[in-house]
Protein backbone atom coordinates (compact mmCIF):
# COMPACT_ATOMS: atom_id res chain seq x y z
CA UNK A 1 0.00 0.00 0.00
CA UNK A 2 1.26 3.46 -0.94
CA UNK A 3 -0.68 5.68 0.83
CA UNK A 4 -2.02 4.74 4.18
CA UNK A 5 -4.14 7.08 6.41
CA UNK A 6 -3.93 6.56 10.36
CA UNK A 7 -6.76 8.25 12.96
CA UNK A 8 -6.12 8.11 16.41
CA UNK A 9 -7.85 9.60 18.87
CA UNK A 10 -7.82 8.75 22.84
CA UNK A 11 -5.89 5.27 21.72
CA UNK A 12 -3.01 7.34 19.76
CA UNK A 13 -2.86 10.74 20.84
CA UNK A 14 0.04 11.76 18.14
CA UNK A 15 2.12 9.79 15.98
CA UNK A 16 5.74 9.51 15.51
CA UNK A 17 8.07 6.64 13.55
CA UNK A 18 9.79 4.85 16.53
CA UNK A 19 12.02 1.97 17.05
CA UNK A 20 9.10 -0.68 15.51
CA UNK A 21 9.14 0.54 12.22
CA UNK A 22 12.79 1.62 12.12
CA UNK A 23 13.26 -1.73 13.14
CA UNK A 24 11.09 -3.12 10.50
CA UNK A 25 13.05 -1.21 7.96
CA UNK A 26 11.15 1.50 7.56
CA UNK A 27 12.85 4.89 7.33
CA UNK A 28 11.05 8.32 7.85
CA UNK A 29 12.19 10.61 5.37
CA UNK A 30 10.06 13.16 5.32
CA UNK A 31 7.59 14.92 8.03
CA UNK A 32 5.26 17.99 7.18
CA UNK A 33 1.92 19.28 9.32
CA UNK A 34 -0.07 20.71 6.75
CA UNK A 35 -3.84 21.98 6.71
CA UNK A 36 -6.46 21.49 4.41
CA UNK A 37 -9.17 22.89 3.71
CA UNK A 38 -12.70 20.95 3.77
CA UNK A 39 -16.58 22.39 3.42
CA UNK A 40 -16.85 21.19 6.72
CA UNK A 41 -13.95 23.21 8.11
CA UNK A 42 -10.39 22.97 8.27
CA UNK A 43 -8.33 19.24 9.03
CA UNK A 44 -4.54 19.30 10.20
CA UNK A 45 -2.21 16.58 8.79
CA UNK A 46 0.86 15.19 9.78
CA UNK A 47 1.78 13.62 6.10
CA UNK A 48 5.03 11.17 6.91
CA UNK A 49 6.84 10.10 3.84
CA UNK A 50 8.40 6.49 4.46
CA UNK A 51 10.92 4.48 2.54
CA UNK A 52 10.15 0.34 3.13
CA UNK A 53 12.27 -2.29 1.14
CA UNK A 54 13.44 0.71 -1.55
CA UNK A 55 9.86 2.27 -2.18
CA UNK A 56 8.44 4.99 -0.62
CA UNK A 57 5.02 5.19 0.99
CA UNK A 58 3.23 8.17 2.21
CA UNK A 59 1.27 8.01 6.02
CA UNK A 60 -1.18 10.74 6.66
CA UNK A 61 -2.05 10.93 10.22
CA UNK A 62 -5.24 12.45 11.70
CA UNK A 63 -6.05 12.95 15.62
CA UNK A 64 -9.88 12.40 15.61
CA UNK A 65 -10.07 15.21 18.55
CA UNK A 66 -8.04 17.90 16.72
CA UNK A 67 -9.38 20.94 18.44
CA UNK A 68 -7.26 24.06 16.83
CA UNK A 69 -4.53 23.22 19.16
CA UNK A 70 -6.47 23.86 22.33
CA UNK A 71 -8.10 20.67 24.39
CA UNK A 72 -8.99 18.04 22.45
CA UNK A 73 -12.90 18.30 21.31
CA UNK A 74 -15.57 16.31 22.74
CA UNK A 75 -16.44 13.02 20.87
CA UNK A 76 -20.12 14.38 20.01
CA UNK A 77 -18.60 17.79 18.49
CA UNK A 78 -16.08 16.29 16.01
CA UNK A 79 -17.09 16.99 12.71
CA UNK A 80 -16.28 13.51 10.79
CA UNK A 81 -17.20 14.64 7.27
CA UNK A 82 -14.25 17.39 7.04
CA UNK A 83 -12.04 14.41 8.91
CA UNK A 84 -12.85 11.50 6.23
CA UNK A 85 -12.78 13.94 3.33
CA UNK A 86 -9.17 14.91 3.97
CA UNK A 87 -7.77 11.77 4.49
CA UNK A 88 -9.78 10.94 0.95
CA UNK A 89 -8.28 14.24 -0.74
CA UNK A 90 -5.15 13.30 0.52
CA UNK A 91 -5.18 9.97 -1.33
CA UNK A 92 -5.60 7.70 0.96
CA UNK A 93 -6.05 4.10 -0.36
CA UNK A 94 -7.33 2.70 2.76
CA UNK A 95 -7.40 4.06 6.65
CA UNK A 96 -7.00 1.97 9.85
CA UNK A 97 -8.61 3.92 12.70
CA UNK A 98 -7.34 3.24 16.09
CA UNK A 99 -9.86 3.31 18.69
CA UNK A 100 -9.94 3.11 23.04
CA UNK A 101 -13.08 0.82 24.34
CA UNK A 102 -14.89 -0.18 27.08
CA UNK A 103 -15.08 -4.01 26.95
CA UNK A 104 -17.89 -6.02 27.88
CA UNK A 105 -17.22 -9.81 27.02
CA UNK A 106 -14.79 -11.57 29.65
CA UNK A 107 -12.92 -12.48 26.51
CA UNK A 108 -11.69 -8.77 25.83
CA UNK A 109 -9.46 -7.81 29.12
CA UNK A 110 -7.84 -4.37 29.15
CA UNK A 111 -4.99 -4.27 27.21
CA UNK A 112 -6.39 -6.72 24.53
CA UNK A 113 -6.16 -5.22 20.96
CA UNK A 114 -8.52 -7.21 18.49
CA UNK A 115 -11.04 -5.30 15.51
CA UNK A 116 -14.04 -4.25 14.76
CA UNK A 117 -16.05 -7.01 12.58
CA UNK A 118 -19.97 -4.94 12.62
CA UNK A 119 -21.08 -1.52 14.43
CA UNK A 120 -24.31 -1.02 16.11
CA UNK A 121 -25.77 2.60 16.02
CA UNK A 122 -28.59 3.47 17.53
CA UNK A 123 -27.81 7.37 18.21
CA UNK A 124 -29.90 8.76 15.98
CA UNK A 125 -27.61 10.76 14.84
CA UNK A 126 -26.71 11.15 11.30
CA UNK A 127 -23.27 10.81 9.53
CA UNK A 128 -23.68 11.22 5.95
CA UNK A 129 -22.30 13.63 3.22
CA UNK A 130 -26.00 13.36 1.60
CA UNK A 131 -28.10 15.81 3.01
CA UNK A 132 -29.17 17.64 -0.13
CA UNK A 133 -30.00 14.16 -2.26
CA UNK A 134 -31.51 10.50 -1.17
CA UNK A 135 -28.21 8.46 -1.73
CA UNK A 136 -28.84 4.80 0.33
CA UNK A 137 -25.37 2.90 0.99
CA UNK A 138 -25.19 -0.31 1.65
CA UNK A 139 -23.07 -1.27 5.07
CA UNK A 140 -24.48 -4.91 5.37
CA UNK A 141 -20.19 -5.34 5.74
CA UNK A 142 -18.50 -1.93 7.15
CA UNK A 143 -15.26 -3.03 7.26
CA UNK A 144 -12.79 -4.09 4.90
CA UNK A 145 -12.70 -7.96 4.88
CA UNK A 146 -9.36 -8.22 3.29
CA UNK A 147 -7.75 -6.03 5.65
CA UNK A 148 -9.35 -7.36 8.20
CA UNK A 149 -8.04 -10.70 7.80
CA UNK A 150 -4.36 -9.59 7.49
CA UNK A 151 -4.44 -7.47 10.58
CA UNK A 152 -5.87 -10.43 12.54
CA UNK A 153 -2.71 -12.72 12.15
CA UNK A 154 -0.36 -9.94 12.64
CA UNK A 155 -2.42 -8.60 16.48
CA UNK A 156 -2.55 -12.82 16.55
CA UNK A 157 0.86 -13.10 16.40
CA UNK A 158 2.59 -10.11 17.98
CA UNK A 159 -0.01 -10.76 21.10
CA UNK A 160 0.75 -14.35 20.70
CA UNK A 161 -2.59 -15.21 21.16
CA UNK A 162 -4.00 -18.79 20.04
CA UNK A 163 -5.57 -19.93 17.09
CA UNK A 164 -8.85 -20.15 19.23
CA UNK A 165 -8.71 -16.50 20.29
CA UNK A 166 -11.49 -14.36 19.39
CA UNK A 167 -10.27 -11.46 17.72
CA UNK A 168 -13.23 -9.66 16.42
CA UNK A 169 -16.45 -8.01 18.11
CA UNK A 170 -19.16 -5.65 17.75
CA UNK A 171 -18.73 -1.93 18.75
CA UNK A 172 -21.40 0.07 20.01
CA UNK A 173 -21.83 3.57 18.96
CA UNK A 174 -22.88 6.03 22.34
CA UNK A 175 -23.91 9.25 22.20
CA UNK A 176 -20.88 10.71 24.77
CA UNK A 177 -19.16 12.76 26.18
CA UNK A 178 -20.54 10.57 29.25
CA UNK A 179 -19.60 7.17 29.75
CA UNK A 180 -22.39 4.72 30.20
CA UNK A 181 -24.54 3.13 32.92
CA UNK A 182 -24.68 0.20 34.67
CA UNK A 183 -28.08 -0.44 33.30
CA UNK A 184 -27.33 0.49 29.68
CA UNK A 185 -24.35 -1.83 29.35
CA UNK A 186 -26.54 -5.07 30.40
CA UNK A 187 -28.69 -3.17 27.84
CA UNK A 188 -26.54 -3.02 25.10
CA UNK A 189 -24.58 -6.71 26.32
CA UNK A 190 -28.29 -8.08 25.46
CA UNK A 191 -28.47 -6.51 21.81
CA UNK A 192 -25.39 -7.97 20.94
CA UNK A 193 -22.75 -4.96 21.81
CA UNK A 194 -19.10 -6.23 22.63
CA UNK A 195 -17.53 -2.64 23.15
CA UNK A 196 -18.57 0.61 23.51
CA UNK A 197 -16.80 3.97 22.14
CA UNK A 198 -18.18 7.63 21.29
CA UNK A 199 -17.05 8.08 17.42
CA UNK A 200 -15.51 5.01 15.43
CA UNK A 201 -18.84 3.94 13.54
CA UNK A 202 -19.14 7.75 12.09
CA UNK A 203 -16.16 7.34 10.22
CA UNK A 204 -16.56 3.76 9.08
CA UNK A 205 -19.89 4.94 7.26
CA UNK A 206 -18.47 7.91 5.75
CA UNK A 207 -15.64 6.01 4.19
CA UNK A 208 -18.20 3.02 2.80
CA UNK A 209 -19.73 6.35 0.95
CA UNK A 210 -16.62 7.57 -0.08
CA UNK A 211 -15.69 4.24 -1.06
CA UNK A 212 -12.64 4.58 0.95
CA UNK A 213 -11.61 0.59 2.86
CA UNK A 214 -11.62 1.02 6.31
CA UNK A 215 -10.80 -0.92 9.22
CA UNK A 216 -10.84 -0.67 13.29
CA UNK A 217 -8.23 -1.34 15.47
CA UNK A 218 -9.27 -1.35 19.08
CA UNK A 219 -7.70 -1.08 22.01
CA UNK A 220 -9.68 -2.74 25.66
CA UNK A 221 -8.39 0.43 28.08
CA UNK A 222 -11.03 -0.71 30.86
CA UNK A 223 -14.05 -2.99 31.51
CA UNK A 224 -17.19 -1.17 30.68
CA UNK A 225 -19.54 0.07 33.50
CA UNK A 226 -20.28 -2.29 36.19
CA UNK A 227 -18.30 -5.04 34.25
CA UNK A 228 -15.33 -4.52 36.76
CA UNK A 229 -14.21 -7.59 38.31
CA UNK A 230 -14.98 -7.39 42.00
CA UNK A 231 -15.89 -3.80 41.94
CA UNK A 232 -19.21 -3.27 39.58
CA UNK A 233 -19.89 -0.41 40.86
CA UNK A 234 -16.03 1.40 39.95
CA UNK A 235 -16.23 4.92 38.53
CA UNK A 236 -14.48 5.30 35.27
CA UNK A 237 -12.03 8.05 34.53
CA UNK A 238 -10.95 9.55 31.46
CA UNK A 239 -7.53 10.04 31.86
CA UNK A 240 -6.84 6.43 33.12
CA UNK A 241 -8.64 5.41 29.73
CA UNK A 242 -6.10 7.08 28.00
CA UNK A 243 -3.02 6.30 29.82
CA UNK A 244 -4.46 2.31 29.02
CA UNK A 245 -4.87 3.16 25.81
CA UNK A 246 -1.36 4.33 24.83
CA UNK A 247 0.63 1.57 27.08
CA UNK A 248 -0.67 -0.87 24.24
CA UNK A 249 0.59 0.36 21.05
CA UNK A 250 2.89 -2.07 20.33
CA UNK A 251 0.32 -3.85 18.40
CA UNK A 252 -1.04 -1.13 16.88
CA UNK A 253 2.47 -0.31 15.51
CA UNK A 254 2.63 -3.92 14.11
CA UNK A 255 -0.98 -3.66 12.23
CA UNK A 256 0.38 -0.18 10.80
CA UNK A 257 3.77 -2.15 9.67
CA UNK A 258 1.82 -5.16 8.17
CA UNK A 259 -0.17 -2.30 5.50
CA UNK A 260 3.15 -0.32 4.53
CA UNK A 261 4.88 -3.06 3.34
């Protein structure tokens, strides 16, 4: 792949090349923030210009939360449509979002990194670049299969997990900035929900109308409410959430590796 396009948001707050992909034989040779412009507002890039086994690949980068350089912006105020048609101006040939979740299943401790196989959105809210025409899009399969599929045995591998471990589950879109209830994660545990997150499943549908293959990458940074072992009724702080989050990037390096070769 020539031209990958990365989003991070409270799972990979920036993005630099460190001693995985120098490892890996990739060589940075090139680093430029730039800005550009959308209908939807302004999008800052940092655009990464690689070298791997003698050709050169391009890595745009894109923090979900980018906020004009002041605190990062609330999941429910990010506006997705300038985000997804940047990285698509920009060329992108597929993007791998990287995503913090609260895990429900037994199966998806903290620190497990798996992907998203289906999304569940029952919001309301709409994230579309069709508001003027009727344009239907089919996301009966929101992610990319084939990517999919490759990432697995790499997060298999590098996590050395077993042939038997599950490695893909259902997000659930909430509404945010507040995490959920007690209550609402039996709720959504019921309907079928493995993890929940504020902002992944906005993207994925943009990019199925911008025909643009996308795939999840997510991070388990804490058992969802009341799914604590021994403590059900634990508060959940953002900042621990976070500082989960970015302890398990080593795998998220590896999946990024795996699509620039």
């Amino acid at each position: 792949m020539k031209r990958l396009g990365v989003i991070g948001g409270t799972g990979l707050i920036n993005m630099a090349v460190g001693e995985e992909m120098q490892q890996s034989g990739i060589e940075l040779l090139r680093r430029d923030d730039v800005t550009v412009e959308t209908p939807w507002g302004d999008v800052p890039l940092t655009c990464m210009r690689l070298k791997s086994g003698g050709d050169e690949k391009e890595l745009f980068f894109l923090q979900r939360h980018h906020n004009d350089g002041e605190a990062s912006r609330p999941p429910h105020m990010i506006e997705h449509r300038a985000n997804m048609r940047a990285l698509a101006d920009a060329g992108c040939q597929a993007v791998m979002a990287v995503c913090s979740v609260g895990a429900i299943p037994e199966d998806f401790p903290p620190g497990k990194v798996a992907l998203a196989e289906q999304y569940i959105d029952f919001t309301g809210k709409a994230s579309t670049f069709h508001d003027d025409a009727a344009v239907f899009t089919s996301v009966t399969e929101p992610f990319d299969a084939i990517i999919n599929h490759r990432l697995c045995e790499v997060l298999r591998s590098v996590q050395e997990f077993s042939s038997s471990e599950r490695m893909f589950y259902t997000y659930w879109l909430a509404q945010g900035p507040h995490f959920e209830t007690k209550a609402e994660i039996d709720a959504i545990d019921s309907l079928g929900g493995h993890m929940v997150g504020m902002t992944m499943p906005r993207e994925a549908k943009l990019a199925r109308e911008l025909k643009l293959p996308y795939v999840a990458v997510c991070i388990s940074s804490n058992w969802a409410a009341g799914r604590e072992p021994g403590d059900s009724g634990a508060d959940l702080d953002h900042h621990a959430v976070s500082s989960q989050a970015n302890r398990r990037l080593m795998p998220v390096w590896a999946c990024m590796i795996e699509l620039l070769k």
